[in-house]
Each structure stands twice: as C-alpha cells, then as structure tokens.
Protein backbone atom coordinates (compact mmCIF):
# COMPACT_ATOMS: atom_id res chain seq x y z
CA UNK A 1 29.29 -25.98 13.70
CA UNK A 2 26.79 -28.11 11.63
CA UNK A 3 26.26 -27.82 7.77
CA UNK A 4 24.78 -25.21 6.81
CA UNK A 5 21.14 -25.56 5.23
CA UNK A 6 20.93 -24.20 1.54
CA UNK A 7 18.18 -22.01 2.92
CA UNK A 8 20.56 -20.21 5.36
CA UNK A 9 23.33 -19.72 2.70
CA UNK A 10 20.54 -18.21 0.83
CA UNK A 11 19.91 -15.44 3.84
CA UNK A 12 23.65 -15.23 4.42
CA UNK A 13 24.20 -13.97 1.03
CA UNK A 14 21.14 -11.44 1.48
CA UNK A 15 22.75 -10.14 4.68
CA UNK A 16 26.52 -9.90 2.97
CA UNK A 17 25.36 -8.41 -0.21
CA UNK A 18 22.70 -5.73 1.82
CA UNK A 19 26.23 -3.23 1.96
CA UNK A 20 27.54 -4.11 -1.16
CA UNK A 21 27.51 -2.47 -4.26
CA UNK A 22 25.41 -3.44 -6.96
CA UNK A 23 27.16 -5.78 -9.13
CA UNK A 24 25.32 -5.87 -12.70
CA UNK A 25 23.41 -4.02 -14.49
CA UNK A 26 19.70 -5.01 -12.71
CA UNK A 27 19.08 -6.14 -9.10
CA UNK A 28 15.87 -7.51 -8.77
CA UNK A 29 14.72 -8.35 -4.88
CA UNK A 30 12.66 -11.65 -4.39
CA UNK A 31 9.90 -10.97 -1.48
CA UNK A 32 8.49 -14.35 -0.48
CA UNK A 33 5.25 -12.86 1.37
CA UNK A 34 4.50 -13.10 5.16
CA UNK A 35 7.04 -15.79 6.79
CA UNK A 36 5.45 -15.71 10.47
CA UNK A 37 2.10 -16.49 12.46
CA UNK A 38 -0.71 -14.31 14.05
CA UNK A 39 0.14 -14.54 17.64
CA UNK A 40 -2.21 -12.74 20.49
CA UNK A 41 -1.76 -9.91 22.02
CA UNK A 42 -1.39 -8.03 18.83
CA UNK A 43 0.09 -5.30 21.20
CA UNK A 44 2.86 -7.60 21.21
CA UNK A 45 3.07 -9.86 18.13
CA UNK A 46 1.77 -7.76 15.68
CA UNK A 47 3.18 -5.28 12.95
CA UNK A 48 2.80 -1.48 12.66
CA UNK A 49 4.82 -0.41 15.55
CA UNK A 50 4.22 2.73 17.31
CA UNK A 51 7.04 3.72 19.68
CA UNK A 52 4.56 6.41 21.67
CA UNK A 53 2.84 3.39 22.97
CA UNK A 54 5.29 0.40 22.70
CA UNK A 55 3.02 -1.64 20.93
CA UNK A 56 1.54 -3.02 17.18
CA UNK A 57 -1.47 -1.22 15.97
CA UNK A 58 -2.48 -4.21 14.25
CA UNK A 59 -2.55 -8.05 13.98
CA UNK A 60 0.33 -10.18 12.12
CA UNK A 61 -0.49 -11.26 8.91
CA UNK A 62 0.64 -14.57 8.78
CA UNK A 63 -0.79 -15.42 5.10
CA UNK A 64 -3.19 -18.63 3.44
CA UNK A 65 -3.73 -21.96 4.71
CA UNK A 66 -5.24 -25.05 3.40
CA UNK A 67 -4.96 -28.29 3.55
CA UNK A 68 -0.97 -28.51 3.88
CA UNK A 69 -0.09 -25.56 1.88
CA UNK A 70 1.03 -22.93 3.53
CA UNK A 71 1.85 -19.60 1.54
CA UNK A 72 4.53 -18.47 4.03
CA UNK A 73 6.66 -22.08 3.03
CA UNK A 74 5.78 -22.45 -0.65
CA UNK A 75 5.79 -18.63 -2.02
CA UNK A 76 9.73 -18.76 -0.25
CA UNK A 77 10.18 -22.19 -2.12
CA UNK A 78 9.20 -21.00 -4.98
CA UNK A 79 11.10 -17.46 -4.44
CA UNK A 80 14.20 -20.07 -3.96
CA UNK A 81 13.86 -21.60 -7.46
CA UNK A 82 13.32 -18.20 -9.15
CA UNK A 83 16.62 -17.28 -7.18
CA UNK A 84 18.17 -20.43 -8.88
CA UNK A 85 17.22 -19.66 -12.50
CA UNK A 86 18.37 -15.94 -12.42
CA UNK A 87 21.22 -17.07 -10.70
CA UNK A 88 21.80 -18.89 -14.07
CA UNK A 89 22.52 -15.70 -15.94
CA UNK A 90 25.67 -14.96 -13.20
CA UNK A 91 28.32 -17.63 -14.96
CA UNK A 92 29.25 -18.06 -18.95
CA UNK A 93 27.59 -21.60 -18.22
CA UNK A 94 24.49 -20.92 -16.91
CA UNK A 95 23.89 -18.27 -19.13
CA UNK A 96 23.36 -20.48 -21.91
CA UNK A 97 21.36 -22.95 -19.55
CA UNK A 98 19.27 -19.93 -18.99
CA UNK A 99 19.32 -19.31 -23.10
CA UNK A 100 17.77 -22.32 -23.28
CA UNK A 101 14.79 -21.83 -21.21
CA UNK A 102 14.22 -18.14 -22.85
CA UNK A 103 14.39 -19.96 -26.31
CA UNK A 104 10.85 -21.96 -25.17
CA UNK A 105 9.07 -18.79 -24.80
CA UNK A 106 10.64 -16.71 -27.25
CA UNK A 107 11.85 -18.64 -30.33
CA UNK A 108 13.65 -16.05 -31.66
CA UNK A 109 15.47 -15.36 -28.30
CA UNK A 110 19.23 -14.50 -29.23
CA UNK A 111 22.55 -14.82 -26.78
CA UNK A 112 23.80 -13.00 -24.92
CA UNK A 113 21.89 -13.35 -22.21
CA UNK A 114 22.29 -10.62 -20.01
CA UNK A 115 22.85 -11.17 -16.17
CA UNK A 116 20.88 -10.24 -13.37
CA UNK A 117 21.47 -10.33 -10.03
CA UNK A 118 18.80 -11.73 -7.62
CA UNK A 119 18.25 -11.59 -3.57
CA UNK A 120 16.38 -12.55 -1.35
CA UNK A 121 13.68 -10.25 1.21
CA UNK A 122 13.61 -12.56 4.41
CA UNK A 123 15.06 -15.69 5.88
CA UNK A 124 12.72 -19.30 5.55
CA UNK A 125 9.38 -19.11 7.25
CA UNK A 126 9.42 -20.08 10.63
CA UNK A 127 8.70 -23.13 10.67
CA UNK A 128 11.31 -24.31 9.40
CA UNK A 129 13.45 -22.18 11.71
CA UNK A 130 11.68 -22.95 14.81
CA UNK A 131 14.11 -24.37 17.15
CA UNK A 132 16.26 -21.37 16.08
CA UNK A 133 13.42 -18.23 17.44
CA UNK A 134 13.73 -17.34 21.20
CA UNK A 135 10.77 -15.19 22.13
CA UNK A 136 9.80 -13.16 19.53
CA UNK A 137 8.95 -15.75 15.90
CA UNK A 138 7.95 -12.24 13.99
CA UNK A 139 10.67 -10.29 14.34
CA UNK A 140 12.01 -11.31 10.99
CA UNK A 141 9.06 -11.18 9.29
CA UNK A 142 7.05 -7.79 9.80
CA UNK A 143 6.88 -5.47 6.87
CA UNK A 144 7.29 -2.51 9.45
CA UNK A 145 10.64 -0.98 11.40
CA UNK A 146 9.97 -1.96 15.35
CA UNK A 147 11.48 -2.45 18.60
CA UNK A 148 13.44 -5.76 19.88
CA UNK A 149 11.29 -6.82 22.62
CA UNK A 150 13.74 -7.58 24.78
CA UNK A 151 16.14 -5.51 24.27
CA UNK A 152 14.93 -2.31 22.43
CA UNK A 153 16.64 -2.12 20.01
CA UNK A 154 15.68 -0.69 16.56
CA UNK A 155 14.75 -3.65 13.88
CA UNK A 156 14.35 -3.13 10.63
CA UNK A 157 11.27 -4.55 8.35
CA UNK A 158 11.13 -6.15 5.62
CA UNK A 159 10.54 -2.74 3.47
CA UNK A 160 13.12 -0.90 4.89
CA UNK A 161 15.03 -3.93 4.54
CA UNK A 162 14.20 -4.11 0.42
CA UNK A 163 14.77 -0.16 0.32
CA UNK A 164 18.50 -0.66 1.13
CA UNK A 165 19.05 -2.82 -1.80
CA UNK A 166 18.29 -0.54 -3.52
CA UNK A 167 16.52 -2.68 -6.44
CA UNK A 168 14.89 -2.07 -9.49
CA UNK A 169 12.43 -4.54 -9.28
CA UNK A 170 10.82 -5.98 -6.59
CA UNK A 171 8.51 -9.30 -7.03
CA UNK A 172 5.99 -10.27 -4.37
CA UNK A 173 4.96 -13.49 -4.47
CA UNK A 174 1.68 -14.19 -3.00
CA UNK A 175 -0.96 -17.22 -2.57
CA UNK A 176 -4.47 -16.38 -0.99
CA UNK A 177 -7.48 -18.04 -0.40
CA UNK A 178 -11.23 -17.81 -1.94
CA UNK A 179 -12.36 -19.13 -5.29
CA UNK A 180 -12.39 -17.11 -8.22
CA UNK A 181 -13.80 -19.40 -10.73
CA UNK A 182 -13.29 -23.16 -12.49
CA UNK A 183 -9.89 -23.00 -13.53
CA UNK A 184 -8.76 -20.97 -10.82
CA UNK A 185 -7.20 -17.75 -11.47
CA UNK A 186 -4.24 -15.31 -10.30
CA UNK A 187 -3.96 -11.67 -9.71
CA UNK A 188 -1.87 -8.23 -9.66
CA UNK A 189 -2.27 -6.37 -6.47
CA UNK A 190 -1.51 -2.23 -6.55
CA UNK A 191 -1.81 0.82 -5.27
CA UNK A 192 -2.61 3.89 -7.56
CA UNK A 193 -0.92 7.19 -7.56
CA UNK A 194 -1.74 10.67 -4.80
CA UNK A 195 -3.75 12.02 -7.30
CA UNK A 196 -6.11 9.60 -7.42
CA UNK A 197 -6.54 8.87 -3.30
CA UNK A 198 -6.47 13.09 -3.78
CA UNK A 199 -10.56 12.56 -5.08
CA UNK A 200 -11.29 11.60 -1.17
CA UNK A 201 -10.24 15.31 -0.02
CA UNK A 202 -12.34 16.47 -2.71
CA UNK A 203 -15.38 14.68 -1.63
CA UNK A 204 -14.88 15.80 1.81
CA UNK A 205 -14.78 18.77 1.03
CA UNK A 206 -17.47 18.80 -1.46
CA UNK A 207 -21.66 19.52 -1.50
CA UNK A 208 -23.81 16.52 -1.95
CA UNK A 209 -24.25 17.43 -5.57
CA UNK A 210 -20.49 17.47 -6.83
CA UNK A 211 -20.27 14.40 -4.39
CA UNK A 212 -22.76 12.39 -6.32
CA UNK A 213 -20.46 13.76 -9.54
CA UNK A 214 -16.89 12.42 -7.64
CA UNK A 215 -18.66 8.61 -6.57
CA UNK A 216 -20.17 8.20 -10.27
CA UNK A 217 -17.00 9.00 -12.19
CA UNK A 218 -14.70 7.19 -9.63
CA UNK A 219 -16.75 4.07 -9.95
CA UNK A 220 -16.79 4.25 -13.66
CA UNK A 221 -13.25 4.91 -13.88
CA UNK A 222 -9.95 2.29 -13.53
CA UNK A 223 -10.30 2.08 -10.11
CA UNK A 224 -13.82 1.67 -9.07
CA UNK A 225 -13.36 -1.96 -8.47
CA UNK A 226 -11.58 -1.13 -5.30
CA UNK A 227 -10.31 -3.98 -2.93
CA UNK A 228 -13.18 -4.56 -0.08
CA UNK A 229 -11.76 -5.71 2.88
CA UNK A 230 -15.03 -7.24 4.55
CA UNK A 231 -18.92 -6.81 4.60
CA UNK A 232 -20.23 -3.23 5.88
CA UNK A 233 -18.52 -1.33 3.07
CA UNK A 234 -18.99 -0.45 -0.53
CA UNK A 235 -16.26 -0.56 -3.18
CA UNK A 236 -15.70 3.43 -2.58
CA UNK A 237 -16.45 3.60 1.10
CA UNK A 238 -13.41 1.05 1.01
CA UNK A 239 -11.81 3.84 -1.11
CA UNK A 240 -12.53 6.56 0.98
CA UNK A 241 -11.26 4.83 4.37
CA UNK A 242 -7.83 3.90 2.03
CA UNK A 243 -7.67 7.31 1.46
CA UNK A 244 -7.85 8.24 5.48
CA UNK A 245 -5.65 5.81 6.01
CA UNK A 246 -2.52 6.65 3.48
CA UNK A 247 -3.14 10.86 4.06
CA UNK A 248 -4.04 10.59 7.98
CA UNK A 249 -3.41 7.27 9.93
CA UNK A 250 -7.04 6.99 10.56
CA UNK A 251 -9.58 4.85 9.29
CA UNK A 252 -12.80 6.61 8.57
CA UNK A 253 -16.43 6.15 9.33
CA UNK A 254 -18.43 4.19 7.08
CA UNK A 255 -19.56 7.48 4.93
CA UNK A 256 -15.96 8.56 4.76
CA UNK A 257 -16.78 12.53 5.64
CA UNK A 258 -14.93 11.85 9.30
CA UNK A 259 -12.22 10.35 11.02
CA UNK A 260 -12.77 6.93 13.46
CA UNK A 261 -11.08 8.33 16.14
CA UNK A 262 -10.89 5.31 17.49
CA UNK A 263 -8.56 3.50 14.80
CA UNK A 264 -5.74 4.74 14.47
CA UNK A 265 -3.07 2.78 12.10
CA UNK A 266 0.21 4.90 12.23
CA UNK A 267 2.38 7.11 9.70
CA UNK A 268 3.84 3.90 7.97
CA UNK A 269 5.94 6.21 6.13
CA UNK A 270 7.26 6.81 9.27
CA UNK A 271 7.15 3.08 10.09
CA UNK A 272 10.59 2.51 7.08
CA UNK A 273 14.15 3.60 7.30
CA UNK A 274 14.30 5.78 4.58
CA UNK A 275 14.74 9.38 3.52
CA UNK A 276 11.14 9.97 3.56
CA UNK A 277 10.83 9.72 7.68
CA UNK A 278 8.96 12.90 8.63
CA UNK A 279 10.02 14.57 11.79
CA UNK A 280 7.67 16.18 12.32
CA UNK A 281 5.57 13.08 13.33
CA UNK A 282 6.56 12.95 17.11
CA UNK A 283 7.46 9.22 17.44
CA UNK A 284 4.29 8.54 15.24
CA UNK A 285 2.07 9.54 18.11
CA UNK A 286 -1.48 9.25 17.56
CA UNK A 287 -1.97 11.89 20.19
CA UNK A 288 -0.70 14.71 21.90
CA UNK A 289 0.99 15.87 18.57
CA UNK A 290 0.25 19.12 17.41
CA UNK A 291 0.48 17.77 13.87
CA UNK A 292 -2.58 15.36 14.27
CA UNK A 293 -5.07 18.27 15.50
CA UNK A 294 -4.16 20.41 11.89
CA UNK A 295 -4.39 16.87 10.06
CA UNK A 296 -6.46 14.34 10.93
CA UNK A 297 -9.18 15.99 9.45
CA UNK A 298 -8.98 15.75 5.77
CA UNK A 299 -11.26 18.97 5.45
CA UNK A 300 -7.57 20.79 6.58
CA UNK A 301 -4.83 17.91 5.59
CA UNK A 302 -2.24 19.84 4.07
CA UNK A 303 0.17 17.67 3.10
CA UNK A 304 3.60 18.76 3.52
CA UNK A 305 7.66 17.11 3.80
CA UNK A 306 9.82 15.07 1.91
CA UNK A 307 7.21 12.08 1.98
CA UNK A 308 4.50 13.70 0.30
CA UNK A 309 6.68 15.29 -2.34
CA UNK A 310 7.68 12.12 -3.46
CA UNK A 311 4.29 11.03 -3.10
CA UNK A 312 3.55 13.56 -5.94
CA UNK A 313 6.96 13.39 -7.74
CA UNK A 314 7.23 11.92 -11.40
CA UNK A 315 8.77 8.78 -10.78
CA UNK A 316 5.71 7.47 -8.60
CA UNK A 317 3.50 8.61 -11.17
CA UNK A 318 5.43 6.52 -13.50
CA UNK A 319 5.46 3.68 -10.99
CA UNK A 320 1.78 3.58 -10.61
CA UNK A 321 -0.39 5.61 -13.06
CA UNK A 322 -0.91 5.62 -16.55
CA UNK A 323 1.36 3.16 -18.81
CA UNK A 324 1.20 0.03 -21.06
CA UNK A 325 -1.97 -1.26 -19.41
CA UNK A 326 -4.00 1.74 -19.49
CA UNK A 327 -3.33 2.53 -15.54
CA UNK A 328 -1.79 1.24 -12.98
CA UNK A 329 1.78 2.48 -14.11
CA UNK A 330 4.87 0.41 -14.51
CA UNK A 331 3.89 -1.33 -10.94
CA UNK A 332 0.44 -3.35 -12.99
CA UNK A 333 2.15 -3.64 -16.26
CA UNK A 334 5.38 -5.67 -13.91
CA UNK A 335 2.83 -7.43 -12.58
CA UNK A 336 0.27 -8.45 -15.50
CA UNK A 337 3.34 -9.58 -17.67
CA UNK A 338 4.67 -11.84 -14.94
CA UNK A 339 1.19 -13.35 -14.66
CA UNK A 340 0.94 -13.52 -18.55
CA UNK A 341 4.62 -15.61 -18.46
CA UNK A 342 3.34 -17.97 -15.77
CA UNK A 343 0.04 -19.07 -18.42
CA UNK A 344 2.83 -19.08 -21.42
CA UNK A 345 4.42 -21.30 -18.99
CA UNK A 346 2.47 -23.60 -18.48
CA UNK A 347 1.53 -24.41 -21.67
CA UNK A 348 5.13 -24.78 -23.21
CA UNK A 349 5.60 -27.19 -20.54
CA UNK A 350 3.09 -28.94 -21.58
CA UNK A 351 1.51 -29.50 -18.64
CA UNK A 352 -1.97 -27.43 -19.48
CA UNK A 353 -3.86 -26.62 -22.47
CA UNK A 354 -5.40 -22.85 -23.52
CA UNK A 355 -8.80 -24.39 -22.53
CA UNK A 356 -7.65 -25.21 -18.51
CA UNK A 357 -5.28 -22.34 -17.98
CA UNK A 358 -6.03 -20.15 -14.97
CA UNK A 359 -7.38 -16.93 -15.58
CA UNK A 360 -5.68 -13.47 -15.00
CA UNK A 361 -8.27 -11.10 -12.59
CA UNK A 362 -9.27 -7.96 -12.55
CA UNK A 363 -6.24 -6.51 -9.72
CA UNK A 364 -6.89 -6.19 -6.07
CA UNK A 365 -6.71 -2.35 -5.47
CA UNK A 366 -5.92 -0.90 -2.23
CA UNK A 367 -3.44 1.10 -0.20
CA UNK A 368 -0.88 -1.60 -0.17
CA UNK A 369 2.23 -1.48 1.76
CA UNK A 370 5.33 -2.67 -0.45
CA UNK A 371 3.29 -1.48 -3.96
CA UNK A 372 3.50 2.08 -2.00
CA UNK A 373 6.84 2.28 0.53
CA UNK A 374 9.44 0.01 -1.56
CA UNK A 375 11.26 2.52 -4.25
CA UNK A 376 11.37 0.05 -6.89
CA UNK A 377 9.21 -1.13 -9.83
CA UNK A 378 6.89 -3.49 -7.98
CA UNK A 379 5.25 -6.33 -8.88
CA UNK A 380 2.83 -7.84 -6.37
CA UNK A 381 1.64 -11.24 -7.48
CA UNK A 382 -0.99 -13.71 -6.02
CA UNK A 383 -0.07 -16.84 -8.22
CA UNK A 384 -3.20 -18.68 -7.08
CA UNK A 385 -6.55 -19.62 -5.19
CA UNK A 386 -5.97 -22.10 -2.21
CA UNK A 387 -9.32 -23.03 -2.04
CA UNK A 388 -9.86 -23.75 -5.49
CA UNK A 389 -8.78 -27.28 -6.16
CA UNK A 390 -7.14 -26.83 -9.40
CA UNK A 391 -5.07 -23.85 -8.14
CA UNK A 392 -4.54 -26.03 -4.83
CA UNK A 393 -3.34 -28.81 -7.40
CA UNK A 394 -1.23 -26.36 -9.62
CA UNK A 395 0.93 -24.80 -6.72
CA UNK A 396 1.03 -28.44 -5.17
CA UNK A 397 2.73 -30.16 -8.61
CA UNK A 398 4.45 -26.96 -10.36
CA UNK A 399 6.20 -24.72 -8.49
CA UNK A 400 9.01 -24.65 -10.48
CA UNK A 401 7.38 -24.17 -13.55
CA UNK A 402 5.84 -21.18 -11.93
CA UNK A 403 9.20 -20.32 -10.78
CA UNK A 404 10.62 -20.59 -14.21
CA UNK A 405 7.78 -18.66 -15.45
CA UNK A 406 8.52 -16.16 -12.97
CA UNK A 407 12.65 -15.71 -14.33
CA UNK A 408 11.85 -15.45 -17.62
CA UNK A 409 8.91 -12.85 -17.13
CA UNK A 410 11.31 -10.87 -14.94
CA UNK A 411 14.00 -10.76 -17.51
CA UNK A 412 11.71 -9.90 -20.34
CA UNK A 413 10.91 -7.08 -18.09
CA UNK A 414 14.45 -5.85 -17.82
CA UNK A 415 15.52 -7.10 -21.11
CA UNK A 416 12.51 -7.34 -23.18
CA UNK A 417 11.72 -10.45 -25.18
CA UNK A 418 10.38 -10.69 -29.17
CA UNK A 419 6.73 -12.03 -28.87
CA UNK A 420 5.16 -12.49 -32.17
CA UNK A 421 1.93 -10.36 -32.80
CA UNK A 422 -0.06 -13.49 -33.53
CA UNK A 423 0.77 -14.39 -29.52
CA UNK A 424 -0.38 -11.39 -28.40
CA UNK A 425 -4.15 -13.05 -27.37
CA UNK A 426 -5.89 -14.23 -24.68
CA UNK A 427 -3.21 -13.13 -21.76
CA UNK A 428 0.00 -14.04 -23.34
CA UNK A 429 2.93 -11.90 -22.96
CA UNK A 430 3.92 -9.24 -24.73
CA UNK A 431 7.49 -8.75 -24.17
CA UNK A 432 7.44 -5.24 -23.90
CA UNK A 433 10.78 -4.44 -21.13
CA UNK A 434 10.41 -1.49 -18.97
CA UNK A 435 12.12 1.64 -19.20
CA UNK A 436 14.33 2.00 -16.55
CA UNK A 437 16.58 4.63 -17.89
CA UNK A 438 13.98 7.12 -17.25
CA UNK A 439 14.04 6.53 -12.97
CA UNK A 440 18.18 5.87 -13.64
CA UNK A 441 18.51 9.51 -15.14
CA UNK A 442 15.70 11.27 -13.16
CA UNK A 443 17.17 14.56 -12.49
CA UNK A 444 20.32 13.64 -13.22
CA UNK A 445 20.21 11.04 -10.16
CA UNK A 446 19.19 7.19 -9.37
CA UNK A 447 15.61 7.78 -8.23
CA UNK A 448 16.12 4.03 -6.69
CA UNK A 449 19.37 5.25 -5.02
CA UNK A 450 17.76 8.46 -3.31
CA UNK A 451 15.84 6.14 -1.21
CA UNK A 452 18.39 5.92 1.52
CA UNK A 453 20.16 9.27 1.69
C-alpha cells in the first residue's frame, strides 16, 4: 500500500467519525464548496437527481476559475488549515498554541481554551484525485442524494452527508468571480425564513392593488436586494421564481403569477436523507403525481408534512430571521462575524492596513441549498472576488491567515470573545457567541439531533 496523502487521512477521519458520537462540547463541519467539474449531458453529470426519470435536473456546479485559482482546490486548502488550527484546541499543547493566536485578536483572551472538534464535508477536489475516479468524477461532490451510475445504488450528498454529523455549525467556504469594487470585497450568502418566501402566495393570490402594496414593501424591506441570477429578471421577479422553486419545484414565469411548466427542479427536500423526506412525493416525480396537480399552483399550495413544519418551526426562525444583525437570523450573524474576523485578521498580521482592507457586501439572498437543508447554524462565506486583482492576490498569498481568521471567528462564535467597544467600527468583530442552548433544549430535545430520526 503506498503512504497515505495527508489529504486522505483527512477524509478517512470524516468517514470514521460520521458514526461516532460527538466527542466535545461543539462539532463544527468544514464544507469546502463544489470539489468537481461541469460535465455534459447534465442528464448524467449533473446534481438534483430525480429517480422518476434517472437523470439530473440541472448542471454541476463546478465553482470559480481564474487564472490558476481554482475555488474547488483552494477553499479545501484553506478548509484544511482551519481543520489544523481547531484541531489545536484537541491536546493540553495545542490549546495554548491556539491561546496564543486568540490573544492577537482579543487581548484580554483568558485560558482555558475550550476544544472543538472539526470535520471535514468532502474528500480533495478532483483533481487531485484524478487517477483515483472511474466513471463518474461527481459522485463525491454533489450537494444532492443520487444514484451510482453503474450500479444503482443510493449515494448520499454532501447535505445529507453534513446532516449526519449532526453539527452545530456548519462553515461554507466559497470564492466567486465578478468585481465588487477597488479593494475587493467578501460576502454572506442566506436564505430567509417561510414566512418571508410566504409574501409570493400572497401576491399570487392578490389584486393588482394589494400587489403593488406586497412589491413596494418587499423591496423596501431586508430582503429586497434579492440575489439575480442573470439578465431578464428584476430583484423580486428573482424572488418570486425562489419562492416557486422552494414551495413547488417549479420555476415561474417572468411575472411570477404561474408556473414554467417546463422547468421543473425537484423536491430537494426530498433530494437529503433526513427525517424531513416526504412520502408523499412519489419518487419526486414531476408528473403523474397526484400531489403536483393540488400543488404546483401556488394559488392552492397547501403546504403540509414533516418538511414544512419544520420549515415553520422556531428553530429555523431562529436560524434565519430576526437576530443580532437585524435579519437574517443566527445563519447572517455566523456569517458576518466570520467575515468581520477575516478583516481583524488581516490587519493584526500585519499584512494590510484599515485603508486597503476588503470590504464586507451587502449578502447574496436566495433560496440556497445548505443555508436551507443542513440543520445546523450555517455560515455561507464567499471570502473573495477572483477577478478582482487584489482579492486574486489576497487568496493567492494568505490563505492561512484567512484560515486562521476563520478558527478564531468560529470559536468566538461558540465561545464568545471580549471585543472592546472602541473596536466595534468599521466591520470589526464583535464577539458576541451564539446561543446554542436554546436549539440544545428545544422541546426538551437536540433540534440538531432530530435531523436524522
């Protein structure tokens, strides 16, 4: 046998520790984005599998490239390094290694430093495993449950794969393309609660006058900078086809008041191996289901099962509305603080100034898969700009200050850390921890455990 890569111990431990108890306190599950490439036919290579037809609804994502980076390689590299650091706080040793590094962004950062145990979402990109992939090189790497193509059997995604972890936190760690200004910037990415995809059954079932009422106050409100996926949309036509999309399966047409018929993007909720499957949802046909004729409509979508109850539960509130930011729940507020440790990071290692730090933007909004499907606190991070050549330069020369950055914000979150008021300016952390004890107690159960029963 030859000697094993560090990258491969790295998996192997994800795969031994997937039926193990948790061993500390926090678990915290590192998901390096994408890992494979878009491959034609989508039928075939895609994600979003839909067992009535034996095929992917939609196109592999395989993630941003330019000019040698590749986010696939260097969001796992730097997922590796944050691994490391964490890692840190698993041996009396490390722990005061990882005391060390705390005490540079909190100076009044105490022992004992509490440990945390870290893992891993998916094995090294594949190029780097290559020579190891037989015929299918995304089968590790979609977010989606699907079938083997060879041999049929079930796979699990990458989500249902981060469910059974059980975690409470999950960090996403993202690169994309575009330019978002001089110094570059990074960004949160989330999904928002029912209620609020809930105003697109309104407006379809609304006159023209309360309509007019429903598009001015969304637009106003938190979320009215919603993602746009490409030209031909506005901000809430984007909205309203989200909204199709997480209640129905089915895009909409541009004006949102009907179903595209003729794009249909599966149940994901049926799409994870969880306790939220519905069974109703006949193999997640897109036809020939009695469920689809009562429901694709959202004039007459009554939602109903253990899916959309959690959908409207508490806890998901909690994950994704309100809280310390104003909205966005305990999902942005992850998120934001992360961001806020990378740009402390970078200047206490001295390696930027407040003047040339990148920018935190306003978050990409959308009906995002692992912000919505993973049970966990959720932080979805795009750490930079690939086509902005300071970002370019900054991923290029620091990953693992980022990645240090990255530790430290995560245990702040689960620990909390003692920021002075005076750094409380210009998108510096605040040190504020999360409060996990309310989704640890939530009637009387784990709400991160009920995931899998």
């Amino acid at each position: 046998m030859g000697k094993i890569s560090f990258r491969s111990k790295s998996f192997f431990l994800f795969t031994v520790l997937l039926v193990s108890n948790k061993l500390y306190g926090f678990r915290v599950v590192l998901d390096p984005g994408h890992g494979g490439r878009y491959i034609e036919p989508n039928s075939v290579y895609g994600d979003k599998y839909e067992p009535d037809k034996a095929s992917f609804l939609e196109g592999y994502r395989p993630g941003a490239s330019v000019s040698g980076l590749n986010e696939n390689e260097d969001v796992y590299e730097i997922s590796l390094i944050v691994k490391e650091f964490l890692d840190l706080t698993l041996t009396e040793k490390g722990r005061y290694t990882f005391y060390q590094i705390l005490k540079k962004y909190d100076s009044s950062a105490k022992p004992p430093v509490e440990p945390i145990e870290a893992l891993i979402s998916r094995k090294s990109g594949y190029r780097s495993r290559y020579w190891e992939i037989d015929y299918d090189i995304n089968r590790d790497y979609r977010l989606y449950d699907h079938e083997d193509l060879l041999s049929h059997e079930s796979v699990e995604g990458v989500i249902s794969r981060i469910n059974a972890l059980k975690p409470d936190l999950v960090v996403s760690i993202h690169l994309t393309g575009g330019n978002p200004g001089r110094n570059g910037g990074m960004a949160a990415v989330i999904t928002p609660s029912y209620n609020v995809f809930y105003n697109a059954i309104d407006y379809v079932k609304a006159d023209e006058q309360k309509r007019n009422s429903i598009r001015e106050s969304f637009s106003n409100g938190a979320y009215g900078k919603w993602f746009i996926s490409h030209h031909g949309r506005s901000a809430f036509e984007w909205f309203l086809c989200d909204a199709w999309i997480y209640y129905t399966g089915y895009w909409s047409v541009v004006d949102g008041l009907n179903p595209d018929l003729e794009k249909f993007r599966g149940f994901r909720h049926n799409m994870v191996t969880w306790s939220y499957r519905d069974e109703s949802l006949l193999n997640n046909s897109s036809m020939n289901n009695p469920y689809i004729s009562k429901n694709a409509h959202l004039k007459y979508f009554k939602p109903g099962g253990k899916f959309w109850e959690r959908e409207k539960s508490t806890p998901e509130n909690w994950r994704r509305e309100g809280g310390l930011e104003g909205y966005g729940g305990d999902n942005l507020y992850a998120s934001q603080e992360i961001l806020r440790f990378i740009r402390k990071g970078l200047l206490v290692n001295y390696v930027y100034n407040s003047r040339n730090l990148p920018e935190i933007v306003t978050p990409y909004i959308s009906t995002w898969s692992v912000p919505t499907y993973v049970n966990a606190v959720s932080a979805f991070l795009e750490l930079a700009y690939l086509d902005n050549k300071y970002d370019f330069n900054r991923i290029l020369k620091y990953k693992k200050i980022h990645a240090e950055a990255i530790a430290v914000g995560i245990y702040s979150l689960l620990q909390g850390t003692k920021i002075s008021e005076s750094a409380k300016v210009k998108m510096m952390p605040w040190g504020n921890s999360i409060d996990f004890t309310k989704y640890k107690t939530y009637n009387n159960s784990n709400y991160f455990d009920i995931v899998t029963h």
